[in-house]
N, C-alpha and C. Protein backbone atom coordinates (compact mmCIF):
# COMPACT_ATOMS: atom_id res chain seq x y z
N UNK A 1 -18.09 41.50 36.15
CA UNK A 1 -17.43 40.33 36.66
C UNK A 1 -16.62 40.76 37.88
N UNK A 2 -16.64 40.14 38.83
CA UNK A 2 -15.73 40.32 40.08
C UNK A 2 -14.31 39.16 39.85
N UNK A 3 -13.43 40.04 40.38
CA UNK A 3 -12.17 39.02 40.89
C UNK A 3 -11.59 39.67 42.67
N UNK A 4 -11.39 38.52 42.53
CA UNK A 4 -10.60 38.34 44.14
C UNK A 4 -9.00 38.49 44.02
N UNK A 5 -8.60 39.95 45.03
CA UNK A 5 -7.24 40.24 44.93
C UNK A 5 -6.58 38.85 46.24
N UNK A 6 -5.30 38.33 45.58
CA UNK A 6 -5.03 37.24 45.97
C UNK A 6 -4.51 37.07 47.06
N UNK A 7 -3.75 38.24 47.11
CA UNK A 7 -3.11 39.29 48.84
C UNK A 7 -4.12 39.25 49.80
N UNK A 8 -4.60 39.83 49.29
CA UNK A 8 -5.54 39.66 50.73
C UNK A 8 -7.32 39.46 50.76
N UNK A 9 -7.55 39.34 49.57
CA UNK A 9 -9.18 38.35 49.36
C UNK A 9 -10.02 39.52 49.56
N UNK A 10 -10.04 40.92 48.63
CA UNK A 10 -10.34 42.02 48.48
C UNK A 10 -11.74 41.67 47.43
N UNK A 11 -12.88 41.65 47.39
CA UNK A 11 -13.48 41.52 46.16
C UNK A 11 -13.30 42.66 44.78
N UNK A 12 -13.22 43.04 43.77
CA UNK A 12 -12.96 44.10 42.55
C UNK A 12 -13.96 43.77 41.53
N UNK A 13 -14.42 44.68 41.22
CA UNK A 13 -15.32 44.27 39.78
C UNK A 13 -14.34 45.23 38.83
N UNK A 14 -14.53 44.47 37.55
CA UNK A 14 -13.64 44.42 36.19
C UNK A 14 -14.42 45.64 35.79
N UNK A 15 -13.76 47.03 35.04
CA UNK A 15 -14.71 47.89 34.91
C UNK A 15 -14.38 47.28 33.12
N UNK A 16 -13.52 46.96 32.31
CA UNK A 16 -14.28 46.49 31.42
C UNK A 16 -13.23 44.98 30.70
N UNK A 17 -14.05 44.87 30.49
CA UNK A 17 -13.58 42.86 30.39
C UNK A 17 -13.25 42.15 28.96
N UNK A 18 -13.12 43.54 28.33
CA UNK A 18 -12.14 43.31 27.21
C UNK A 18 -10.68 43.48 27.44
N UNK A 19 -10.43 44.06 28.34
CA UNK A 19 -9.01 44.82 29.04
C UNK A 19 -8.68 42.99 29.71
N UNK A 20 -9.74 42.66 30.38
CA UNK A 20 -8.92 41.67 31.34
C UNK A 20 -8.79 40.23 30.10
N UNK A 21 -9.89 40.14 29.32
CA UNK A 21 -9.32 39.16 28.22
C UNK A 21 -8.11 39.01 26.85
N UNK A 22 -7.92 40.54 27.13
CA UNK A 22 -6.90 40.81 25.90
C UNK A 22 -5.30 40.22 26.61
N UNK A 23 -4.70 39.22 25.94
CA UNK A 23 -3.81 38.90 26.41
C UNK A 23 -2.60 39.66 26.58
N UNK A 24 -2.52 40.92 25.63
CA UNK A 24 -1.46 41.70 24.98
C UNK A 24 -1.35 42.78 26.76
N UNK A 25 -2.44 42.99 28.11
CA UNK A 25 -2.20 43.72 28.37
C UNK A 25 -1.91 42.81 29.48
N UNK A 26 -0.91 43.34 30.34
CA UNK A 26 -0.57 42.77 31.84
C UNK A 26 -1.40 43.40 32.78
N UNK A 27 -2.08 44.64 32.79
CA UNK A 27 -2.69 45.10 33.92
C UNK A 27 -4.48 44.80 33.74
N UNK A 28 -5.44 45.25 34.69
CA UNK A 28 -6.49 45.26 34.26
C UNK A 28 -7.02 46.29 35.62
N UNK A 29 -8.07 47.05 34.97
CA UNK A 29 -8.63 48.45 35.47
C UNK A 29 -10.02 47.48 36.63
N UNK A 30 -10.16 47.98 37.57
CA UNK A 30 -10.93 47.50 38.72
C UNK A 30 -11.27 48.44 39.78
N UNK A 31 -12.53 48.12 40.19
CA UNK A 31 -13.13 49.16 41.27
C UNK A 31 -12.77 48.35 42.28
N UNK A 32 -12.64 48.41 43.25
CA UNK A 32 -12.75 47.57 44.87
C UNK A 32 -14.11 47.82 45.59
N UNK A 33 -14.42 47.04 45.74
CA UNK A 33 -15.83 47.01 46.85
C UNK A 33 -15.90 47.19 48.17
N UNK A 34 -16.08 48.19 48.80
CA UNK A 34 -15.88 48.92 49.89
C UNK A 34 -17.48 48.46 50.53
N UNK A 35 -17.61 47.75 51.52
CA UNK A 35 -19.23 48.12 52.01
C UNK A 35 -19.92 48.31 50.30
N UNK A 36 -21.03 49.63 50.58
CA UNK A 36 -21.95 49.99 49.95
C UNK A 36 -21.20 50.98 48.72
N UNK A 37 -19.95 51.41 48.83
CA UNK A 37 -19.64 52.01 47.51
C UNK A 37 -18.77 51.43 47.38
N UNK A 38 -18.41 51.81 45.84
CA UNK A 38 -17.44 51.29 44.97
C UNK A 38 -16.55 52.44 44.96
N UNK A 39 -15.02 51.51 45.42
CA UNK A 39 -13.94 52.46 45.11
C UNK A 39 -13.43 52.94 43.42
N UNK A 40 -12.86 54.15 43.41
CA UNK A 40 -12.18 55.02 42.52
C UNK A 40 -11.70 53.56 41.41
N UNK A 41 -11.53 53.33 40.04
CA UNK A 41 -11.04 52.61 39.29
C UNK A 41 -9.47 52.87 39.66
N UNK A 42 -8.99 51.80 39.60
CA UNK A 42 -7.14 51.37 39.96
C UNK A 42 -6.85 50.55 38.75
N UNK A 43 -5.87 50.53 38.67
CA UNK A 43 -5.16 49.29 37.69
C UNK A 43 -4.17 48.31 38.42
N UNK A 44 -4.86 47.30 38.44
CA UNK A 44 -3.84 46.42 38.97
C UNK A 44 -2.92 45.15 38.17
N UNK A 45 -2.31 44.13 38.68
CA UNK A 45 -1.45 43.37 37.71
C UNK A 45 -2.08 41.90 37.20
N UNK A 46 -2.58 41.65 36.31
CA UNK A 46 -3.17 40.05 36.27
C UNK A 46 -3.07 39.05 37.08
N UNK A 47 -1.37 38.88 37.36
CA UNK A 47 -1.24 37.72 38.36
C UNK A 47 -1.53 38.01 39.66
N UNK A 48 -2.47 39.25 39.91
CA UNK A 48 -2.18 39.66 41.72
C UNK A 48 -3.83 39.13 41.85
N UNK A 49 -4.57 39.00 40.60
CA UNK A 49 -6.28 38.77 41.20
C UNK A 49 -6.38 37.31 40.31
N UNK A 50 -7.43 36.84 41.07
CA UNK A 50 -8.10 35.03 40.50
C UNK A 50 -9.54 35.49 41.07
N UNK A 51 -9.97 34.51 40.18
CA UNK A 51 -11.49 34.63 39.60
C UNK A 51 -12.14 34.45 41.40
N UNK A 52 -13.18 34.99 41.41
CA UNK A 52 -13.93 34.90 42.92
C UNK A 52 -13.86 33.84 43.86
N UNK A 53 -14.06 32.48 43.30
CA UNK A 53 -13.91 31.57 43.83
C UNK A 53 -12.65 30.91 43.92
N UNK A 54 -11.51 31.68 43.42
CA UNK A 54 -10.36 31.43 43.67
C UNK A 54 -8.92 30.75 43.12
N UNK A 55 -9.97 30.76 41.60
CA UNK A 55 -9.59 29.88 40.56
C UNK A 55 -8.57 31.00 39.69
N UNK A 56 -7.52 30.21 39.06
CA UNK A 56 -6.53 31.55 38.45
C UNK A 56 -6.99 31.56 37.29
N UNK A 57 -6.79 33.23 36.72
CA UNK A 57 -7.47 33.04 35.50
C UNK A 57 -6.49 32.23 34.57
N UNK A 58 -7.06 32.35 33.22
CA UNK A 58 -6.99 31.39 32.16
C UNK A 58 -5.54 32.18 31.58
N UNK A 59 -4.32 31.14 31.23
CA UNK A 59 -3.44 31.58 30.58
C UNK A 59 -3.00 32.42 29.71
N UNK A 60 -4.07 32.22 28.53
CA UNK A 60 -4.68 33.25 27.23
C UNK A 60 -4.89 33.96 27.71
N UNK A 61 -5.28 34.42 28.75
CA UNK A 61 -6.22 35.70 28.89
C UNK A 61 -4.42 36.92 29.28
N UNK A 62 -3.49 36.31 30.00
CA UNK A 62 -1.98 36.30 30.26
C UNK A 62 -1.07 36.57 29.51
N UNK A 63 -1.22 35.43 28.56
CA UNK A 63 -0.01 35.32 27.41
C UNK A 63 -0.10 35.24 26.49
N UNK A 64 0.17 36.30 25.41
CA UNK A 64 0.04 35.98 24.01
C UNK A 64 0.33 35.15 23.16
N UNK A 65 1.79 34.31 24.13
CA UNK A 65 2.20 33.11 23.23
C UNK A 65 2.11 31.99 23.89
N UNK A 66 0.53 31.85 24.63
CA UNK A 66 0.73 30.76 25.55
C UNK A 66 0.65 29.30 24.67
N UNK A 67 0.66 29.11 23.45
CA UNK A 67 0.84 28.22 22.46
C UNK A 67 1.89 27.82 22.05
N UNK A 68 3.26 29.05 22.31
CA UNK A 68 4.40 28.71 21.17
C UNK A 68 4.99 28.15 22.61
N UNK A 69 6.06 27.20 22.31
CA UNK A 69 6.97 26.80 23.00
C UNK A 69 8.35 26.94 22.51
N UNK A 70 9.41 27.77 22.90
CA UNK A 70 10.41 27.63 22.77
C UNK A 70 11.83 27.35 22.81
């Protein structure tokens, strides 16, 4: 899966996409797409990338208690 860093419209593919759905973690591990290679895996912060087309990801995927209100 690719996401788009929001700074500056970098494309990243998700190296694994249990990391970016688990709500419990704030960061998620990503290559950057350079031309023809793929950069070194980085970890970056959830709220800094949205889905390719520009869409933010999904709350759950964010917050563990995106249900409770307190």
């Amino acid at each position: 899966m690719f996401l788009r860093n929001s700074d500056n419209g970098d494309l990243a593919q998700v190296v694994e996409l249990a990391e970016l759905t688990d709500p419990n973690s704030t960061t998620v591990t990503v290559r950057y797409q350079a031309g023809e290679e793929e950069g070194d895996p980085v970890r970056v912060e959830k709220t800094a990338v949205t889905f390719a087309s520009g869409e933010a990801l999904p709350k759950c995927w964010q917050d563990a208690h995106y249900r409770v209100s307190f």
